[in-house]
N, C-alpha and C. Protein backbone atom coordinates (compact mmCIF):
# COMPACT_ATOMS: atom_id res chain seq x y z
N UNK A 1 90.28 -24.64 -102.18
CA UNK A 1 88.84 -24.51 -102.30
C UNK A 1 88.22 -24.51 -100.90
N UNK A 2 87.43 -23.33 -100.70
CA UNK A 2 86.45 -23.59 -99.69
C UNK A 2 85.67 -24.17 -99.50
N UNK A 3 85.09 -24.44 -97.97
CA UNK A 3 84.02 -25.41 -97.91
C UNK A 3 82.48 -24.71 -98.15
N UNK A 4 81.41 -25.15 -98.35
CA UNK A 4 79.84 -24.20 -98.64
C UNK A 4 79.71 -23.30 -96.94
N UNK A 5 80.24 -23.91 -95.89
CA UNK A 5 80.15 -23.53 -94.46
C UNK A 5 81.14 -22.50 -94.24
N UNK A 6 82.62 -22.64 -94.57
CA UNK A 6 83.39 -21.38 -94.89
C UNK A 6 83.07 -20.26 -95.86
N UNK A 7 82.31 -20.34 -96.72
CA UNK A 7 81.80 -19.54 -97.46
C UNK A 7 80.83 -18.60 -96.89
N UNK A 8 79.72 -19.42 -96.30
CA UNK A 8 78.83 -18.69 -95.37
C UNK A 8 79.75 -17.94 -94.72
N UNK A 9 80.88 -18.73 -93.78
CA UNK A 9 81.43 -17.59 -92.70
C UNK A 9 81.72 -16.38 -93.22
N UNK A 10 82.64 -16.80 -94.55
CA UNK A 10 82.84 -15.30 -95.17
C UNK A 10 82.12 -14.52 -95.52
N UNK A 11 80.62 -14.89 -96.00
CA UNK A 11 79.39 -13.94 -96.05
C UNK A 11 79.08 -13.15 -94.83
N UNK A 12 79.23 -14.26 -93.76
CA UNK A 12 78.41 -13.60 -92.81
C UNK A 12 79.78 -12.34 -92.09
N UNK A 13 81.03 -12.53 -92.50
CA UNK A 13 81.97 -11.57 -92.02
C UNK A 13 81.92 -10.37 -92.97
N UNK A 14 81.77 -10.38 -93.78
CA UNK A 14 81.54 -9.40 -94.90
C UNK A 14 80.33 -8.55 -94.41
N UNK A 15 79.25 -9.15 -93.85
CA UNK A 15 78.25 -8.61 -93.81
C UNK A 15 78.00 -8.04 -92.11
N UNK A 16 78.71 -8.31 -91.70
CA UNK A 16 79.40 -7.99 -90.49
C UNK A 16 80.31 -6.63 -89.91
N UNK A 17 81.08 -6.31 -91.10
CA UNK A 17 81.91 -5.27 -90.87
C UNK A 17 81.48 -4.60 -91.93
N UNK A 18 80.10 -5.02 -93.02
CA UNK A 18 79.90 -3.32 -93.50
C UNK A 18 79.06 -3.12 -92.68
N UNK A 19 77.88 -3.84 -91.74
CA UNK A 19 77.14 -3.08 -90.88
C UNK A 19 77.94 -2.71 -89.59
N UNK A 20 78.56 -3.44 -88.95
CA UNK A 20 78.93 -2.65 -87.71
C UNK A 20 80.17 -2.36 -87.68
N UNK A 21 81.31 -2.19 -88.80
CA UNK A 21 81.94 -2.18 -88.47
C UNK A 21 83.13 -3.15 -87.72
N UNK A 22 84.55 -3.17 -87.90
CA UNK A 22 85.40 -4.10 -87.29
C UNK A 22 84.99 -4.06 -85.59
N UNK A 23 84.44 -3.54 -84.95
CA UNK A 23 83.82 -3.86 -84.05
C UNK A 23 83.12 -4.66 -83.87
N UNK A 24 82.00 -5.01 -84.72
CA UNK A 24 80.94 -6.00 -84.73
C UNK A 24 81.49 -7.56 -85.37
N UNK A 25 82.37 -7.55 -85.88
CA UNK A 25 83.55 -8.55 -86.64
C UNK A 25 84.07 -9.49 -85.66
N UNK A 26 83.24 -10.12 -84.28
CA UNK A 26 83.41 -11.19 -83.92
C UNK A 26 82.75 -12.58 -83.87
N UNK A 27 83.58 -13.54 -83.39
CA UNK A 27 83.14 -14.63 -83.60
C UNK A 27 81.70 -15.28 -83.04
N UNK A 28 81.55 -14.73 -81.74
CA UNK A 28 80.07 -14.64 -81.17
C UNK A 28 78.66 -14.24 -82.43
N UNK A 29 79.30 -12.47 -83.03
CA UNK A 29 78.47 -12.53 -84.12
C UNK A 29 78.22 -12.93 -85.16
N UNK A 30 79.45 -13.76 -85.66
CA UNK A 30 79.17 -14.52 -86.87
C UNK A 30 78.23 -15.61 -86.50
N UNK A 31 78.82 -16.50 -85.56
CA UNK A 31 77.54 -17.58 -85.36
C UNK A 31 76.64 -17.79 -84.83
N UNK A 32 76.31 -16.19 -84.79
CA UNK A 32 74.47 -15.76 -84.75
C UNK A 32 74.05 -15.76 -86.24
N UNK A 33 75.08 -15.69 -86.64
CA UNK A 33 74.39 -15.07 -88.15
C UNK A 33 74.14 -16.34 -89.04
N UNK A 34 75.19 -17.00 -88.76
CA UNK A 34 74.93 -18.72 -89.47
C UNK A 34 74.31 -19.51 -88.78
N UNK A 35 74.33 -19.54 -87.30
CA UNK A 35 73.06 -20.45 -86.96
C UNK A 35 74.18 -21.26 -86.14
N UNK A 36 75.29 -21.06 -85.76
CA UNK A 36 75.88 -22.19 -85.14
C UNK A 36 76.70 -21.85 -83.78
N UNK A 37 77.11 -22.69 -83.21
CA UNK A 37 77.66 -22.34 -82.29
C UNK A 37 79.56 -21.63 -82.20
N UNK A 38 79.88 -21.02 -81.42
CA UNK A 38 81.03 -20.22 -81.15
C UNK A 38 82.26 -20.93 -81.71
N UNK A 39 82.49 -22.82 -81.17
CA UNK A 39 83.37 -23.68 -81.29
C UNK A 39 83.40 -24.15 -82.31
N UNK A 40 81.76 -24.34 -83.18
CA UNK A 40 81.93 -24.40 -84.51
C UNK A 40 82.74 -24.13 -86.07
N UNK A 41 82.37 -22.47 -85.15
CA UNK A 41 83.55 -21.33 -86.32
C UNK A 41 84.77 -21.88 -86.65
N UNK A 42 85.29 -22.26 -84.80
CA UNK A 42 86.52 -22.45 -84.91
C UNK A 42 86.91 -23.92 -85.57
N UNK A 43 85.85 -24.47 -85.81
CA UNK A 43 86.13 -26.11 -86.45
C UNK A 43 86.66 -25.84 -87.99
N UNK A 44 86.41 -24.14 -88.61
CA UNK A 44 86.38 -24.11 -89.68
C UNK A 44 87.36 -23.10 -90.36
N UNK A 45 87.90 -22.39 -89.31
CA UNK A 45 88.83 -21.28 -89.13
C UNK A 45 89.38 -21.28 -87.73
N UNK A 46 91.11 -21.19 -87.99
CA UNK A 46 91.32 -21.00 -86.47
C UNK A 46 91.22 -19.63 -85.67
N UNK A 47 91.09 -18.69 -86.56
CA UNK A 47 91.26 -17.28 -85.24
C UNK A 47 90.18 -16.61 -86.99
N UNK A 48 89.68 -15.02 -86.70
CA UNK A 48 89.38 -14.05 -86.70
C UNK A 48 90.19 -14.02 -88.04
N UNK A 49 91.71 -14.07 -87.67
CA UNK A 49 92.61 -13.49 -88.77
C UNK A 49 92.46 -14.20 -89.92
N UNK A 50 92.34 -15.66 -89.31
CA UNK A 50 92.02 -16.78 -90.70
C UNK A 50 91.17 -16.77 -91.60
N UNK A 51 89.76 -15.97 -91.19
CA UNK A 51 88.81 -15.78 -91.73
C UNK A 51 89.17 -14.62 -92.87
N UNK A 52 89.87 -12.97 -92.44
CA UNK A 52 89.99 -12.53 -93.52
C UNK A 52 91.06 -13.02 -94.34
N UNK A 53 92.22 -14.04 -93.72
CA UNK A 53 93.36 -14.04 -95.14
C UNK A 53 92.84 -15.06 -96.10
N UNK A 54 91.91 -15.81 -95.50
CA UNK A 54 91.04 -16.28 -96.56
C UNK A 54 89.82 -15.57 -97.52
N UNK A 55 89.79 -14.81 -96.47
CA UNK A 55 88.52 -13.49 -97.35
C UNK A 55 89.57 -13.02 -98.48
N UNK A 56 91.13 -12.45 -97.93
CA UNK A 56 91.72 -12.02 -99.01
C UNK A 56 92.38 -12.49 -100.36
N UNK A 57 92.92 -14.23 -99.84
CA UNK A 57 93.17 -15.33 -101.11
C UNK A 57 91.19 -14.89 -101.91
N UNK A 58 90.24 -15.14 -101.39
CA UNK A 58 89.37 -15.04 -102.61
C UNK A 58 89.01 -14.25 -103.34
N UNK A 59 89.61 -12.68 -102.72
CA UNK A 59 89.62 -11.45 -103.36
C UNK A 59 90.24 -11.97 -104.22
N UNK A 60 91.93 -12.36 -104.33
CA UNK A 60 92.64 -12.46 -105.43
C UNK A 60 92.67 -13.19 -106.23
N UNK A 61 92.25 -14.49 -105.84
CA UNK A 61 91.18 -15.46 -107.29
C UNK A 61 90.65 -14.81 -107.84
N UNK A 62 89.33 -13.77 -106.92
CA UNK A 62 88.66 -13.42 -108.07
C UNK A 62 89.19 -12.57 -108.91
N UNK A 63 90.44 -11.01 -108.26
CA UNK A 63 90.98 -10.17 -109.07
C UNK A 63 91.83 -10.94 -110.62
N UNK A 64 92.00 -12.34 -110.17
CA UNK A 64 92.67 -13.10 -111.41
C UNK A 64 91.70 -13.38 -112.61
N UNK A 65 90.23 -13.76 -111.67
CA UNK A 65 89.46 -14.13 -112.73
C UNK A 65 88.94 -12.53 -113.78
N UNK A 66 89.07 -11.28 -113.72
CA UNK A 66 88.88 -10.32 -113.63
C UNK A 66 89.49 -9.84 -114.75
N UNK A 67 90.72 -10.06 -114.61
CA UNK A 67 91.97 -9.57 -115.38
C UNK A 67 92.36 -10.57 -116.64
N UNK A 68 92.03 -11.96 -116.57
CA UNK A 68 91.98 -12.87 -117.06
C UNK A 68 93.11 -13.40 -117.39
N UNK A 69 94.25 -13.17 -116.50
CA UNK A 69 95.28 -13.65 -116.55
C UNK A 69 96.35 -12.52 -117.54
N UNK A 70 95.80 -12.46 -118.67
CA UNK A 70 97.12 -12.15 -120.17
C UNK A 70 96.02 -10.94 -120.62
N UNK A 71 96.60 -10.14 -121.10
CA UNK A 71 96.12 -9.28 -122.04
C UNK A 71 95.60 -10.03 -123.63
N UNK A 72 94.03 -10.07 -123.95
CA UNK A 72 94.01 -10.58 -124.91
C UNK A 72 94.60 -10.30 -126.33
N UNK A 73 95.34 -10.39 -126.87
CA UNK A 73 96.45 -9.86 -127.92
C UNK A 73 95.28 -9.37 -129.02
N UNK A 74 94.10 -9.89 -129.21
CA UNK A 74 93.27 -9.94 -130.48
C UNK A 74 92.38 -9.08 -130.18
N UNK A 75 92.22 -7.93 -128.78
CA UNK A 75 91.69 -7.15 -128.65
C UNK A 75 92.50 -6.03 -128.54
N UNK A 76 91.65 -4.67 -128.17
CA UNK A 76 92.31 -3.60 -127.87
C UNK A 76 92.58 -3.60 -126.33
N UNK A 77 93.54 -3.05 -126.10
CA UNK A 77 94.27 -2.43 -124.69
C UNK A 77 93.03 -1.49 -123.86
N UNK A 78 92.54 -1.02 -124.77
CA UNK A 78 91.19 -0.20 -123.85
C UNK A 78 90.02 -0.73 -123.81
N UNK A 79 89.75 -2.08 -124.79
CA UNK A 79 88.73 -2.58 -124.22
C UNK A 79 88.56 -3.47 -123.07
N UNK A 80 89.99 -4.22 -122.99
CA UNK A 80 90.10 -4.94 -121.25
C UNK A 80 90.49 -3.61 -120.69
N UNK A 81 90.83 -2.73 -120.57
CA UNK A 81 90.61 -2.00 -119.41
C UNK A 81 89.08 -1.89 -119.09
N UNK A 82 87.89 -1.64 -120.02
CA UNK A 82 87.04 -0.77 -119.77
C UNK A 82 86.24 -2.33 -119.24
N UNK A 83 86.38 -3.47 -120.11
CA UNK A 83 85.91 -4.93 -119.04
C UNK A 83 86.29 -4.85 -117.66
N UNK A 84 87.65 -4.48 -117.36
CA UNK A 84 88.27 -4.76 -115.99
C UNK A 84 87.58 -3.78 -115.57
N UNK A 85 86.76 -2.47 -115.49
CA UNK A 85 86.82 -1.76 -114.99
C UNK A 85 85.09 -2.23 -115.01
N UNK A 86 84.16 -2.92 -116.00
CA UNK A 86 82.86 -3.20 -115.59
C UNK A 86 82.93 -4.48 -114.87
N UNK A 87 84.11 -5.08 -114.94
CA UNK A 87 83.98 -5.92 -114.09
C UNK A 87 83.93 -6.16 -112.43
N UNK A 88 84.32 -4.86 -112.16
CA UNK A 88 84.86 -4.70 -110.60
C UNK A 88 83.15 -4.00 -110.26
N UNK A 89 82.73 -3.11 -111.15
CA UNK A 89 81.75 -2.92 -110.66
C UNK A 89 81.05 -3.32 -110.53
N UNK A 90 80.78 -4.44 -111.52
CA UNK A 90 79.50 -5.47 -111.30
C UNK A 90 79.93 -6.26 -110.21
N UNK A 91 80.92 -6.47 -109.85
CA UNK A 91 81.24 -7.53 -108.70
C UNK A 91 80.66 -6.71 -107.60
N UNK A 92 81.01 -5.49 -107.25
CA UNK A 92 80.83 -4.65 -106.17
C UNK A 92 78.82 -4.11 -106.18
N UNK A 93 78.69 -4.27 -107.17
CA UNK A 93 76.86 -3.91 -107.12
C UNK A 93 76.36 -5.24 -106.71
N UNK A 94 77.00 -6.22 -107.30
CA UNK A 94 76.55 -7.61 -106.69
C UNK A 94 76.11 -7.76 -105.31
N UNK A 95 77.75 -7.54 -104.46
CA UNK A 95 77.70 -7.48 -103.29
C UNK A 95 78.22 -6.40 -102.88
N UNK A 96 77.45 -4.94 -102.43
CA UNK A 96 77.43 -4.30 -101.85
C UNK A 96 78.58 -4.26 -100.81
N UNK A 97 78.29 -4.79 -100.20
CA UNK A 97 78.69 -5.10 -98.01
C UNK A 97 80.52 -5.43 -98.68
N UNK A 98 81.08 -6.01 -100.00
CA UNK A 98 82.42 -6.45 -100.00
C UNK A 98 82.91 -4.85 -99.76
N UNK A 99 82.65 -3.85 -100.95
CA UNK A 99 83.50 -2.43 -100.53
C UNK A 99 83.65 -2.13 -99.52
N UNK A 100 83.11 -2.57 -98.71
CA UNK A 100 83.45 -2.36 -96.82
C UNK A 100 84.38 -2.94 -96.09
N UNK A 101 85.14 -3.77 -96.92
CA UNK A 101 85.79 -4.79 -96.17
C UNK A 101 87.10 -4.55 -97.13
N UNK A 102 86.97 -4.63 -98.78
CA UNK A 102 88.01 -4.49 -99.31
C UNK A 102 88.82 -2.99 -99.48
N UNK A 103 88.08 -1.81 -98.82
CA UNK A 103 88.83 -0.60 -98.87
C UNK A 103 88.55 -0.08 -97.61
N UNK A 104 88.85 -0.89 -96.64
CA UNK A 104 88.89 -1.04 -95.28
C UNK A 104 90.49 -0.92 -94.62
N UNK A 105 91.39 -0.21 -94.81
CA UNK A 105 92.63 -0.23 -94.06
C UNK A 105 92.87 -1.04 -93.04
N UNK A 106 91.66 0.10 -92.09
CA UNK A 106 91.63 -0.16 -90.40
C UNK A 106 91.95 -1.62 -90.03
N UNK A 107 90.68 -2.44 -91.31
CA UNK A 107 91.02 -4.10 -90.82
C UNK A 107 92.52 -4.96 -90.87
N UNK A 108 93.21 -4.26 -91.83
CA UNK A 108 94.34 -4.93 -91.94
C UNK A 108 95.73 -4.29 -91.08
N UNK A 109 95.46 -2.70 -90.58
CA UNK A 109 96.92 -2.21 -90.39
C UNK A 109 97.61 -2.61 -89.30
N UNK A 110 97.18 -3.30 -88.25
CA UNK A 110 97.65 -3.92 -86.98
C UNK A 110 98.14 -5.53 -87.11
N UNK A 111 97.80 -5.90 -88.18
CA UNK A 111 98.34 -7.51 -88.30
C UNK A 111 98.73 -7.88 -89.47
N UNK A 112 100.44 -7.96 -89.37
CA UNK A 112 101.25 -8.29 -89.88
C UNK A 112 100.89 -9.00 -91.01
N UNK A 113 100.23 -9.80 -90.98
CA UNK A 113 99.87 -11.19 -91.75
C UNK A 113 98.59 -11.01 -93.01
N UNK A 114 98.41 -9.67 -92.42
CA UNK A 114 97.01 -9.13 -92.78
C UNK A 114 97.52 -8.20 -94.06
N UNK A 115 98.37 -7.28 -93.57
CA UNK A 115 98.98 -6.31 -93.99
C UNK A 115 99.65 -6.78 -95.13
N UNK A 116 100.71 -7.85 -94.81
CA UNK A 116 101.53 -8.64 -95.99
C UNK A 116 100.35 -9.40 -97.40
N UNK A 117 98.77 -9.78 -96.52
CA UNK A 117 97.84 -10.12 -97.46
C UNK A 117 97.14 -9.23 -98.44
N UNK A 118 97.29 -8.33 -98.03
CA UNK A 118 96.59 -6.90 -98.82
C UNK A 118 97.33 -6.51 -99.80
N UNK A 119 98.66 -6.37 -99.30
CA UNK A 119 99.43 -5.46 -100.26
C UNK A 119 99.70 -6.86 -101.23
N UNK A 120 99.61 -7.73 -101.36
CA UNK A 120 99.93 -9.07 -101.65
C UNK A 120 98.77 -8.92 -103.02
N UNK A 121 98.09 -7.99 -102.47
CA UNK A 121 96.82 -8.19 -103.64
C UNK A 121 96.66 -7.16 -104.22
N UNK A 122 97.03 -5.99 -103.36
CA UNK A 122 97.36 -5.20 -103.96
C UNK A 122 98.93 -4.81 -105.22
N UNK A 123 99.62 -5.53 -105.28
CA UNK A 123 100.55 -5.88 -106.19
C UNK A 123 100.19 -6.54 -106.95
N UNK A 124 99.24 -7.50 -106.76
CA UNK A 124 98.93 -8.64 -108.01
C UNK A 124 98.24 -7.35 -108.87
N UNK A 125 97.37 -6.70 -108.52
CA UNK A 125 96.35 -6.37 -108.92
C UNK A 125 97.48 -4.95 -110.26
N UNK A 126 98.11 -4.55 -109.41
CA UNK A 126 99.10 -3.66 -109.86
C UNK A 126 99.77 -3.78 -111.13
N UNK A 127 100.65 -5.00 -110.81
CA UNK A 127 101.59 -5.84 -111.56
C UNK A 127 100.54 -6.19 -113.05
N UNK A 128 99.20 -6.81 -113.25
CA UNK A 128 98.56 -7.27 -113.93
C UNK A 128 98.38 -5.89 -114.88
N UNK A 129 97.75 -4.68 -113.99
CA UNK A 129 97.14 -3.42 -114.91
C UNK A 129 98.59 -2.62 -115.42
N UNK A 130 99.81 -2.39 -114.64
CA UNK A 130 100.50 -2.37 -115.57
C UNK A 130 101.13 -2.47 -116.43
N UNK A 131 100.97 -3.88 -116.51
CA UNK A 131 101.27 -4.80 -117.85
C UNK A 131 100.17 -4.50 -119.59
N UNK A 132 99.13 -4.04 -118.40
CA UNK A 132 97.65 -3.59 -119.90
C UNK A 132 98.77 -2.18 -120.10
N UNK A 133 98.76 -1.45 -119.32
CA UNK A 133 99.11 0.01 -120.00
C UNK A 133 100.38 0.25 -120.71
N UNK A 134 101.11 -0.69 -120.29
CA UNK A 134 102.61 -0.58 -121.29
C UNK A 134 102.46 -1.25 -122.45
N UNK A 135 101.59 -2.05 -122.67
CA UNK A 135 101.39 -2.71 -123.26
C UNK A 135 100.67 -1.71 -124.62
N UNK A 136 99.24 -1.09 -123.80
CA UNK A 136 98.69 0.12 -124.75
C UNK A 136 99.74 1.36 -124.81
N UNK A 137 100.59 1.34 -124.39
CA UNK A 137 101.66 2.45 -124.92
C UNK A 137 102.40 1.79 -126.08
N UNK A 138 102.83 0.58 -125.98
CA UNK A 138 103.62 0.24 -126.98
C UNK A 138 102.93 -0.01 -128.45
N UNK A 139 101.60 -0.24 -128.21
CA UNK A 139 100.72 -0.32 -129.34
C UNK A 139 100.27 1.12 -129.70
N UNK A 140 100.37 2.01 -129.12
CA UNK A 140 100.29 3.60 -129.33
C UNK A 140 98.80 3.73 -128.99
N UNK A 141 98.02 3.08 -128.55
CA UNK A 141 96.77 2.78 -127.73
C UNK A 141 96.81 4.65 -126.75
N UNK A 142 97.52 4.34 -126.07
CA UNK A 142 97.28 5.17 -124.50
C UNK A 142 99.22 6.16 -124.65
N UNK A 143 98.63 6.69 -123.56
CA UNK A 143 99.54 8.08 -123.94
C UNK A 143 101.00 7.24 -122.94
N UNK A 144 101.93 7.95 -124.04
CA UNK A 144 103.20 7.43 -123.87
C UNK A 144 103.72 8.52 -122.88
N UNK A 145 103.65 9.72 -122.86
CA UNK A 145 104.21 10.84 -122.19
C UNK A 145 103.64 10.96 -121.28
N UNK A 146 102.65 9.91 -120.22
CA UNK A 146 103.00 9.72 -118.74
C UNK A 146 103.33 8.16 -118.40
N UNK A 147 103.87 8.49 -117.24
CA UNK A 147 104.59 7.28 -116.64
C UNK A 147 103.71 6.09 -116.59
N UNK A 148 103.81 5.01 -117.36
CA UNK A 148 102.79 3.93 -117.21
C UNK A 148 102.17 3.55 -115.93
N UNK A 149 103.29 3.70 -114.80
CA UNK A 149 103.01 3.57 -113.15
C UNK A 149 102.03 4.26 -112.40
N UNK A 150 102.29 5.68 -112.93
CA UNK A 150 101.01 7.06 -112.74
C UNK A 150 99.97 6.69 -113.34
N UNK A 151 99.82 5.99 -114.45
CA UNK A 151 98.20 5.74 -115.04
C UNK A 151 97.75 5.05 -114.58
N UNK A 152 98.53 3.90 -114.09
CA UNK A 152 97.83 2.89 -113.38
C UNK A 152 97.36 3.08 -111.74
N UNK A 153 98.37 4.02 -111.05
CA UNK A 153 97.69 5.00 -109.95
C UNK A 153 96.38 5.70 -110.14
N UNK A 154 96.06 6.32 -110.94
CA UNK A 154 95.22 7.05 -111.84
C UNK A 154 93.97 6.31 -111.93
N UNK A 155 94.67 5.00 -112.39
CA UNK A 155 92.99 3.88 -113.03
C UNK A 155 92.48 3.79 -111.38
N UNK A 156 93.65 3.03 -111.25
CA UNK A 156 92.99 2.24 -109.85
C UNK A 156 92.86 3.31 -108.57
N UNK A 157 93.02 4.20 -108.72
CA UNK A 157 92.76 5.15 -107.03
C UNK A 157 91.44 5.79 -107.76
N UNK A 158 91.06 5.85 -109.05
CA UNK A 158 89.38 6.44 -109.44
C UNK A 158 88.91 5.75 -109.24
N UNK A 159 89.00 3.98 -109.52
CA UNK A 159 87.99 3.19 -109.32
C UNK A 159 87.44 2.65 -107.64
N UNK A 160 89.01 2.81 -107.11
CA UNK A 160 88.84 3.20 -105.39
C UNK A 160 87.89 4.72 -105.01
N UNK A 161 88.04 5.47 -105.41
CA UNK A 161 87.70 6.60 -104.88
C UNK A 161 85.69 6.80 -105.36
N UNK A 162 85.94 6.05 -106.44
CA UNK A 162 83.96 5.97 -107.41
C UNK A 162 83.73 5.17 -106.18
N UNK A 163 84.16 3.78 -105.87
CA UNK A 163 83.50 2.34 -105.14
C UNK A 163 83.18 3.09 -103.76
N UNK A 164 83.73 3.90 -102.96
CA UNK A 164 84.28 4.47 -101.65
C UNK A 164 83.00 5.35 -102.01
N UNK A 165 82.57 6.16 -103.05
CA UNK A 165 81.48 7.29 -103.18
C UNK A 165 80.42 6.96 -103.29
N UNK A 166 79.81 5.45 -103.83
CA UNK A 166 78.95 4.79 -103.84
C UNK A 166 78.59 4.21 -102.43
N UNK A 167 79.32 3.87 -101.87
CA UNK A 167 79.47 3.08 -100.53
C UNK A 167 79.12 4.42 -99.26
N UNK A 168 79.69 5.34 -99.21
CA UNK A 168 79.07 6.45 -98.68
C UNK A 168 77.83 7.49 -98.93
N UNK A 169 77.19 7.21 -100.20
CA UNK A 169 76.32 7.53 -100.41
C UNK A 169 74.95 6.36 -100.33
N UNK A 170 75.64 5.64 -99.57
CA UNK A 170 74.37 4.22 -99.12
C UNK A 170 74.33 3.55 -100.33
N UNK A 171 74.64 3.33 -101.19
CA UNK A 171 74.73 2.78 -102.50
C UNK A 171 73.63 3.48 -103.33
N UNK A 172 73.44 4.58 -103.18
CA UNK A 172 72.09 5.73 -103.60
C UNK A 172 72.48 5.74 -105.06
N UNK A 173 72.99 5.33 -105.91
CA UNK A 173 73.29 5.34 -108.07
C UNK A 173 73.30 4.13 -108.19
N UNK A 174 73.35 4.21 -109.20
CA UNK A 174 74.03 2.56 -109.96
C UNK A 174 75.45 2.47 -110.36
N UNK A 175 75.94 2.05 -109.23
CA UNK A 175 77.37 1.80 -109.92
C UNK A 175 77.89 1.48 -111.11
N UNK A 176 76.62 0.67 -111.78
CA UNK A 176 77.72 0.04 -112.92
C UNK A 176 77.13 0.95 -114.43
N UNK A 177 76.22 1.41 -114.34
CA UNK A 177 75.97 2.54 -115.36
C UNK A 177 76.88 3.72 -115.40
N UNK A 178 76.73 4.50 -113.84
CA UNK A 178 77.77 5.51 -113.40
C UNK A 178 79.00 5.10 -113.95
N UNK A 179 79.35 3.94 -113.44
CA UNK A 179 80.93 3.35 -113.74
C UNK A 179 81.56 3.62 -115.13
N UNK A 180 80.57 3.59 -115.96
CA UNK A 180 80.48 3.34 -117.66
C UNK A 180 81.14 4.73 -117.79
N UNK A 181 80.58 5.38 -117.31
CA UNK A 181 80.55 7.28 -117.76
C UNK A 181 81.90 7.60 -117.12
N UNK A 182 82.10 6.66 -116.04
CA UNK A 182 83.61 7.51 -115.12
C UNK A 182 84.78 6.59 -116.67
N UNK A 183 84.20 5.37 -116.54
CA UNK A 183 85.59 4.73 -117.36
C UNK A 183 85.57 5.14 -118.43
N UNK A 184 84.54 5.47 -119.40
CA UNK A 184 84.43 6.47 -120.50
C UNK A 184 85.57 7.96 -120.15
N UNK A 185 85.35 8.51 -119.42
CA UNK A 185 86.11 9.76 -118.60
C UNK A 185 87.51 9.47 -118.83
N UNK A 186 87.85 8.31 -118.07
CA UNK A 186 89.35 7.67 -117.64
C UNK A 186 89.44 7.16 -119.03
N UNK A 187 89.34 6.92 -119.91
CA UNK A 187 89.58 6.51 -121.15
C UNK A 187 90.22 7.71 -122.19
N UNK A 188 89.51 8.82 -122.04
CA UNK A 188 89.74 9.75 -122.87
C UNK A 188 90.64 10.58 -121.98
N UNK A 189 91.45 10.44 -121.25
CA UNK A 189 92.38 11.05 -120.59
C UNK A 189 93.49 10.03 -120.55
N UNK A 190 93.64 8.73 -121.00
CA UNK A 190 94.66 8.20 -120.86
C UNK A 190 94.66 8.28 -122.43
N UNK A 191 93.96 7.71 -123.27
CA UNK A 191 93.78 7.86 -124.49
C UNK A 191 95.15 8.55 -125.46
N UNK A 192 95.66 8.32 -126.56
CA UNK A 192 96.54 8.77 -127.41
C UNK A 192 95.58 9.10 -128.75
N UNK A 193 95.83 10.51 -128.91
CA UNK A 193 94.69 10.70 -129.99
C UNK A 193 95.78 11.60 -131.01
């Protein structure tokens, strides 16, 4: 558990590298932004790096809280997809400034530690959705005659590629209405009819 002061930091780093960029992503500017001094930060994080692999453990809490652990057995296979899929967006309309940070490469590809944290979440995240789709194949839910692995490429590089179109278009739609109509889309193409 974080502290309310590490939390800030992570706000104020989040909000940091969607405006300026991993350039602007230092420690000088964070504790302009919280109000404190340089040595402070470090009372609360030891380096830069500490700050995002903790930014990235809370990505993946939250991707847990998201997914909800298990496929609910007493629902359908396409209705936690189409939750998981309003769920990311409402997280991301929430806070804007996170899509900047979580489909951000650049920040992670030079540090090891960084790199091993991403893909770290990026597997959880993996591992969880293809467990929904084999799952809706075996219930005859979703189409058996593609590779459960490809659908789940499929889910998750649209919902990367919508978040990434919102985020470049200044956040100019509503993500989570839009979202409805794309996962509606992605539904009837994975769909077994």
């Amino acid at each position: 558990m974080i502290s309310a002061r590490q939390q800030e930091i992570i706000d104020a780093t989040i909000m940091l590298i969607n405006s300026k960029g991993i350039q602007g992503f230092t420690i000088k500017n964070i504790s302009k932004i919280v109000g404190v001094s340089e040595p402070a930060i470090y009372r609360h994080f030891q380096s830069k790096t500490a700050i995002l692999v903790t930014l990235l453990d809370l990505l993946k809490e939250n991707s847990s809280k998201i997914y909800g652990g298990e496929i609910n057995l007493e629902g359908s296979v396409i209705s936690n997809i189409e939750r998981i899929f309003e769920s990311h967006f409402a997280t991301f309309a929430k806070m804007p400034s996170l899509s900047s940070v979580v489909f951000s490469e650049e920040l992670f590809r030079n540090d090891k530690s960084l790199t091993g944290k991403i893909s770290e979440v990026i597997d959880f995240n993996n591992k969880i959705f293809l467990s929904y789709v084999v799952e809706g194949q075996k219930r005859g839910e979703l189409r058996d005659d593609v590779d459960a692995s490809h659908i789940v490429t499929m889910l998750m590089g649209s919902l990367r590629l919508f978040v990434k179109k919102w985020q470049f278009s200044e956040f100019n739609f509503d993500l989570v209405s839009n979202g409805k109509l794309l996962t509606s889309s992605l539904i009837q193409l994975i769909s077994k009819k």
